[in-house]
C-alpha atoms as a PDB file:
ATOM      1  CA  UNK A   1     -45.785  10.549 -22.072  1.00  0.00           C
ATOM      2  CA  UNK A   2     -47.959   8.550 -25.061  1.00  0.00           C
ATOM      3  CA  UNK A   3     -50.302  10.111 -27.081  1.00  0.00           C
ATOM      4  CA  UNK A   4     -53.847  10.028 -26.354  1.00  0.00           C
ATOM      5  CA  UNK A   5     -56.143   8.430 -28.537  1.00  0.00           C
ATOM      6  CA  UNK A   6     -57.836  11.409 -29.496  1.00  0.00           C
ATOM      7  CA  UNK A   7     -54.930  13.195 -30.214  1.00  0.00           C
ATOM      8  CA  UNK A   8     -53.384  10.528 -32.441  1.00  0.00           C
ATOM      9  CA  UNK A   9     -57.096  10.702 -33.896  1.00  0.00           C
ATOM     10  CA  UNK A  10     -56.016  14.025 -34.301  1.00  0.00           C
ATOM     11  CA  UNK A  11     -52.810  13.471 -36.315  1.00  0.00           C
ATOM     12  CA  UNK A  12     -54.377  10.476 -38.567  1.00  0.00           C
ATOM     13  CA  UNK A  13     -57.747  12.643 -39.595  1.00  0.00           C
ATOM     14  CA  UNK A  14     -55.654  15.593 -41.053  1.00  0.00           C
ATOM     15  CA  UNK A  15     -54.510  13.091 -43.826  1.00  0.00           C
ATOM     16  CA  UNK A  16     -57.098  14.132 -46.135  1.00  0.00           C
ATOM     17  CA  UNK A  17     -56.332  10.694 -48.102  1.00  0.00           C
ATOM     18  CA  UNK A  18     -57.217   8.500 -45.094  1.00  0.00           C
ATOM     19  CA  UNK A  19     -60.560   7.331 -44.344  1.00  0.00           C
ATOM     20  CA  UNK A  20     -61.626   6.493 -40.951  1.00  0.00           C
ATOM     21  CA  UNK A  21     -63.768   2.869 -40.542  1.00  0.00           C
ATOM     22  CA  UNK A  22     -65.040   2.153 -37.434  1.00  0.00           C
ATOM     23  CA  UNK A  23     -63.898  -1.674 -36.449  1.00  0.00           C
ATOM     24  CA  UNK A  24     -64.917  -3.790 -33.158  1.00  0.00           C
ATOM     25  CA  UNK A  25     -63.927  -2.643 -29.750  1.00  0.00           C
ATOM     26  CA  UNK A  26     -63.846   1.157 -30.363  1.00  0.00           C
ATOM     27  CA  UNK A  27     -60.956   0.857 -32.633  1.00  0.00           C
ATOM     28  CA  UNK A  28     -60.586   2.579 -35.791  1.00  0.00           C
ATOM     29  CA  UNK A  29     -58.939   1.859 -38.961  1.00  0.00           C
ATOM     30  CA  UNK A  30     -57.743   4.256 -41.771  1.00  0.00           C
ATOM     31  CA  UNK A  31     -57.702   3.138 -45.120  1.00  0.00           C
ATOM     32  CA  UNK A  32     -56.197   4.632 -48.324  1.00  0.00           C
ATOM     33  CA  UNK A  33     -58.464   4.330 -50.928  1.00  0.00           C
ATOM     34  CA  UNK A  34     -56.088   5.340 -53.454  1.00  0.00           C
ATOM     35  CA  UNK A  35     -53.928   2.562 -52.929  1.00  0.00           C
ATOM     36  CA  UNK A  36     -52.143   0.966 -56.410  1.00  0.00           C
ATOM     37  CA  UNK A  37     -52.116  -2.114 -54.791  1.00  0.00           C
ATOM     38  CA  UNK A  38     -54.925  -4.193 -52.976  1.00  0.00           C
ATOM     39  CA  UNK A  39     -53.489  -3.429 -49.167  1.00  0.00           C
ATOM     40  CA  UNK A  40     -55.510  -0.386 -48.424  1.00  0.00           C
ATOM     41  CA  UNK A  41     -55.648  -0.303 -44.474  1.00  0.00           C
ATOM     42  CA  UNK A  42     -52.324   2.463 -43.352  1.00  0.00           C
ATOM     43  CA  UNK A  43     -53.578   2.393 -39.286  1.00  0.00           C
ATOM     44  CA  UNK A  44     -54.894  -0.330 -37.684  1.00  0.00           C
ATOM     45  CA  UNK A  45     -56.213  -0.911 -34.673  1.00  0.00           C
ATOM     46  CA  UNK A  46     -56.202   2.975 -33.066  1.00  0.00           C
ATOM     47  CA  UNK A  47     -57.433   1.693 -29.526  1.00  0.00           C
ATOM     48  CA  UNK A  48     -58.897   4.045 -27.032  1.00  0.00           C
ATOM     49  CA  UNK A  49     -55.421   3.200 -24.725  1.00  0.00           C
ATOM     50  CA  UNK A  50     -53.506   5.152 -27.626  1.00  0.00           C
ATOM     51  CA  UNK A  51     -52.335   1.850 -29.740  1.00  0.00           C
ATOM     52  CA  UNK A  52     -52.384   2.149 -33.121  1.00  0.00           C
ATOM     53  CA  UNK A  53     -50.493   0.148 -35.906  1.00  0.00           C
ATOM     54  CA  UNK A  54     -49.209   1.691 -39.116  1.00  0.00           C
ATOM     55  CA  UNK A  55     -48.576  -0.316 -42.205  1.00  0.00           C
ATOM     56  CA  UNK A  56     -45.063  -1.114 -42.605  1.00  0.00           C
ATOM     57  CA  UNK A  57     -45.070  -3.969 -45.524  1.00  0.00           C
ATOM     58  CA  UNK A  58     -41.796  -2.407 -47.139  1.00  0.00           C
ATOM     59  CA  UNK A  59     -39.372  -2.958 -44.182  1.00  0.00           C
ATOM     60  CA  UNK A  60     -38.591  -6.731 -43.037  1.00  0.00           C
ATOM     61  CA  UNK A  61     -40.746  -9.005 -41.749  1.00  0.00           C
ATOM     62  CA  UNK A  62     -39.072  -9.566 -38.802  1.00  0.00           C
ATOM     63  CA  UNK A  63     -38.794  -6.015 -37.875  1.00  0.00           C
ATOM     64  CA  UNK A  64     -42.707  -5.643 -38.148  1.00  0.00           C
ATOM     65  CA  UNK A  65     -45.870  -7.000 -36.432  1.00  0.00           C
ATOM     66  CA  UNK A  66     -47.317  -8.811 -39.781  1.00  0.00           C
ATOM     67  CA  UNK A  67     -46.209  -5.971 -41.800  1.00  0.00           C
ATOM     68  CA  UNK A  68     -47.314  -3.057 -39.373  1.00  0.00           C
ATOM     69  CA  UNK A  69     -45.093  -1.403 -36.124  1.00  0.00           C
ATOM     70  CA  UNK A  70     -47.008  -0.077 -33.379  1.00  0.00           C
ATOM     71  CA  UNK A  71     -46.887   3.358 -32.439  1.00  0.00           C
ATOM     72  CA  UNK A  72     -47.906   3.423 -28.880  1.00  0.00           C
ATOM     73  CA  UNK A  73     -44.608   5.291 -27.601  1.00  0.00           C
ATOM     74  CA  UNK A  74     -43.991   7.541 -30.812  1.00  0.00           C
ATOM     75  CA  UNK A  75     -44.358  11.311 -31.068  1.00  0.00           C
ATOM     76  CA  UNK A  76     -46.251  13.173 -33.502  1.00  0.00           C
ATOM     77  CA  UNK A  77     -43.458  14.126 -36.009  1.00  0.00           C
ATOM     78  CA  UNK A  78     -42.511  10.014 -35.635  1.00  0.00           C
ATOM     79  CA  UNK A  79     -45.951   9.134 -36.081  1.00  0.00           C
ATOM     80  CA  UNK A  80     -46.407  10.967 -39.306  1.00  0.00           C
ATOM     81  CA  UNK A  81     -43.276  10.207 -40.761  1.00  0.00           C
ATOM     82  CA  UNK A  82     -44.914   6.392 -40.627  1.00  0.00           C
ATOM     83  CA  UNK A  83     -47.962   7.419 -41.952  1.00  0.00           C
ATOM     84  CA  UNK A  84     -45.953   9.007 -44.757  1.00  0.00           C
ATOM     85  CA  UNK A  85     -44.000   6.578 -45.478  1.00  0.00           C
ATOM     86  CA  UNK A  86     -46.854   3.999 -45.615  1.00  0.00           C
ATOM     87  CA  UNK A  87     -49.207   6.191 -47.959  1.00  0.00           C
ATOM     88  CA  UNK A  88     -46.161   6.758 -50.271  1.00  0.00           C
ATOM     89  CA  UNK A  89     -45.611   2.912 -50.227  1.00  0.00           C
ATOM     90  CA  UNK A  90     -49.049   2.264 -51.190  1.00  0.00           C
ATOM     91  CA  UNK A  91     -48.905   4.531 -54.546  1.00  0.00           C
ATOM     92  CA  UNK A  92     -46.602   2.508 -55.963  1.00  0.00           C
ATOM     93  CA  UNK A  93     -47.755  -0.696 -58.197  1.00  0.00           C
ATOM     94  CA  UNK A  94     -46.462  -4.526 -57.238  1.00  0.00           C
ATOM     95  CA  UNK A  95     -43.820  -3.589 -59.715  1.00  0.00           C
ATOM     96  CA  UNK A  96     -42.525  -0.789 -57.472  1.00  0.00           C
ATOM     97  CA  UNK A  97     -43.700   2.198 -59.892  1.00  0.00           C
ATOM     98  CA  UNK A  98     -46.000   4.892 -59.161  1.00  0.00           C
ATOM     99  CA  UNK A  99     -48.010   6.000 -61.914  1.00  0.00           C
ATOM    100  CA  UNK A 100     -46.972   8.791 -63.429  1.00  0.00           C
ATOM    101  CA  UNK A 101     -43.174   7.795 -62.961  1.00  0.00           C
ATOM    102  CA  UNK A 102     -40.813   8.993 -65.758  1.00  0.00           C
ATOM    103  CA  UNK A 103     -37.533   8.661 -67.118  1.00  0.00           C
ATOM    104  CA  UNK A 104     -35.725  10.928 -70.049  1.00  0.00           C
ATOM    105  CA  UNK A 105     -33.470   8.844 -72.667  1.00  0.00           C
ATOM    106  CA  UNK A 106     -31.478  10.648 -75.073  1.00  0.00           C
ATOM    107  CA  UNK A 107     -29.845   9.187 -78.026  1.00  0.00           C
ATOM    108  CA  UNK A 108     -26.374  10.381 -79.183  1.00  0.00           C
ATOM    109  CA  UNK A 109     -27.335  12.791 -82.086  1.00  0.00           C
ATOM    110  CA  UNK A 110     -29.643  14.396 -79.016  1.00  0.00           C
ATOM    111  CA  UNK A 111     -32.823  12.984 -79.590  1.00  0.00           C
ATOM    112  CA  UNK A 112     -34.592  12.548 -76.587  1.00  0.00           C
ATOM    113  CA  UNK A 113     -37.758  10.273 -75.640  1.00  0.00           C
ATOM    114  CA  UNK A 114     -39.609   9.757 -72.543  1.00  0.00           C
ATOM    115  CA  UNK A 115     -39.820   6.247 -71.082  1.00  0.00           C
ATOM    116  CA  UNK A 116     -43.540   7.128 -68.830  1.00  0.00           C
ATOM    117  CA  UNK A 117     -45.381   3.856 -66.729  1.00  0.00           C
ATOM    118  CA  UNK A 118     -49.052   3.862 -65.926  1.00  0.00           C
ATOM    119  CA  UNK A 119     -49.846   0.930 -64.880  1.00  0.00           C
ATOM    120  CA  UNK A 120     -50.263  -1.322 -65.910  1.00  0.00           C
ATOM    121  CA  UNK A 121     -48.279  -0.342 -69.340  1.00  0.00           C
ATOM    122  CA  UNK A 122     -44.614   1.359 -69.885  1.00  0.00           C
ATOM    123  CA  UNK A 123     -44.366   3.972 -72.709  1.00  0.00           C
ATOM    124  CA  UNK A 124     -42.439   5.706 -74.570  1.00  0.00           C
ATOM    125  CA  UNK A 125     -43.348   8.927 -76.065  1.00  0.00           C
ATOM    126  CA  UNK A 126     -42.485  11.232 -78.167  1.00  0.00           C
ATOM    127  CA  UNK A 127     -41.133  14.845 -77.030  1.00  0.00           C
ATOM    128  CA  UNK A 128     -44.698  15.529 -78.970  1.00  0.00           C
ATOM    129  CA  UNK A 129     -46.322  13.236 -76.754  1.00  0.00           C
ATOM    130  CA  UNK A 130     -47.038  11.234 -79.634  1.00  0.00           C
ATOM    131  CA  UNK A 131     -46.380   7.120 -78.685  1.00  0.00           C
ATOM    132  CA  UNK A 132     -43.630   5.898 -79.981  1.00  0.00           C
ATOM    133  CA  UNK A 133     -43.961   2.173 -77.908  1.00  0.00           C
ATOM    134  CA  UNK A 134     -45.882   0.184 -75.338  1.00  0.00           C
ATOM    135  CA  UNK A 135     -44.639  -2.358 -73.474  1.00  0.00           C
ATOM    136  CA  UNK A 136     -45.443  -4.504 -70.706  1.00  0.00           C
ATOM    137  CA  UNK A 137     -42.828  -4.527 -68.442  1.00  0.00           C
ATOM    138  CA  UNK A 138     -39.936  -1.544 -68.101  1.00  0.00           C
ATOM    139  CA  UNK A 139     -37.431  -4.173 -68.825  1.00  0.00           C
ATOM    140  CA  UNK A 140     -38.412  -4.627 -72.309  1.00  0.00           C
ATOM    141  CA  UNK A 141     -38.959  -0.690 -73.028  1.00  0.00           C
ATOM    142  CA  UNK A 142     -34.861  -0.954 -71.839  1.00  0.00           C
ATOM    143  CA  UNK A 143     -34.252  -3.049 -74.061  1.00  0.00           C
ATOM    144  CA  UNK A 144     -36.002  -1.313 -77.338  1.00  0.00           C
ATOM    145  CA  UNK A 145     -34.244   2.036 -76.249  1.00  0.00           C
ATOM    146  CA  UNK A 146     -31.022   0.573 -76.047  1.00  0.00           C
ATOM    147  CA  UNK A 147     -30.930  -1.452 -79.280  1.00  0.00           C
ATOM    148  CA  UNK A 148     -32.161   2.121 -80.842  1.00  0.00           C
ATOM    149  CA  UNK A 149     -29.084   4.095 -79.179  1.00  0.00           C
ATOM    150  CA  UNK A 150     -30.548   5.424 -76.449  1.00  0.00           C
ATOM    151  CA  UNK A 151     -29.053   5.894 -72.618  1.00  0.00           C
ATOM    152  CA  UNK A 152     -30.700   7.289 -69.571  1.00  0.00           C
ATOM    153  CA  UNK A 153     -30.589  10.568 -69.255  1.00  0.00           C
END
């Protein structure tokens, strides 16, 4: 048997992250103001019949209903796992980073720097934290490491 509407209310109001907006027929949307990107809305449309869609822009377009599945049938564990997935979606940048995301290099003689992206910049530090670089796109940070003997490490 579906969920309710209240109890998928339920589910979607423990996500401390999520905001609840009111929207026209008794329906309510939950937005994720934190998003890195301009999409904030993760449910749409929760509908006192138990309906609700959940943002889904990284899968296909043909295997969503413009970019969100519905969740009428789905259990809880299903229903958050969507809701996960959409929220960790939505941290990431257009270019597919989260801020915060790192990567060690280390150079043959065992040097090590940090290649670090907030957005919208790439940088590479230091152990020291000190800047060594800034770049604008993680391609070109690459490319510097490289040509200075550096691999991923």
């Amino acid at each position: 048997m579906p969920l309710s509407f209240e109890e998928k209310k339920r589910i979607f109001d423990s996500y401390e992250e999520l905001e609840a907006v009111p929207v026209s027929l008794n329906r309510l949307n939950y937005h994720f103001k934190e998003s890195a990107v301009a999409k904030t809305t993760v449910v749409r449309f929760l509908h006192p019949n138990g309906n609700a869609l959940i943002y889904a822009g990284y899968l296909p377009k043909e295997e969503t209903q413009k970019g969100y599945v519905s969740v009428l049938d789905e259990d809880e564990e299903e229903i958050r796992e969507w809701v996960e997935k959409a929220i960790a979606h939505l941290k990431k940048t257009e270019d597919g980073y989260e801020d915060g995301y790192f990567e060690d290099w280390v150079h043959i003689n065992g040097d090590r720097l940090q290649l670090t992206y907030e957005n919208p910049v790439w940088t590479i530090l230091l152990p020291d934290g000190q800047v060594e670089a800034v770049f604008k796109t993680k391609e070109a940070c690459e490319g510097y490491l490289r040509d200075e003997g550096f691999e991923k490490g």
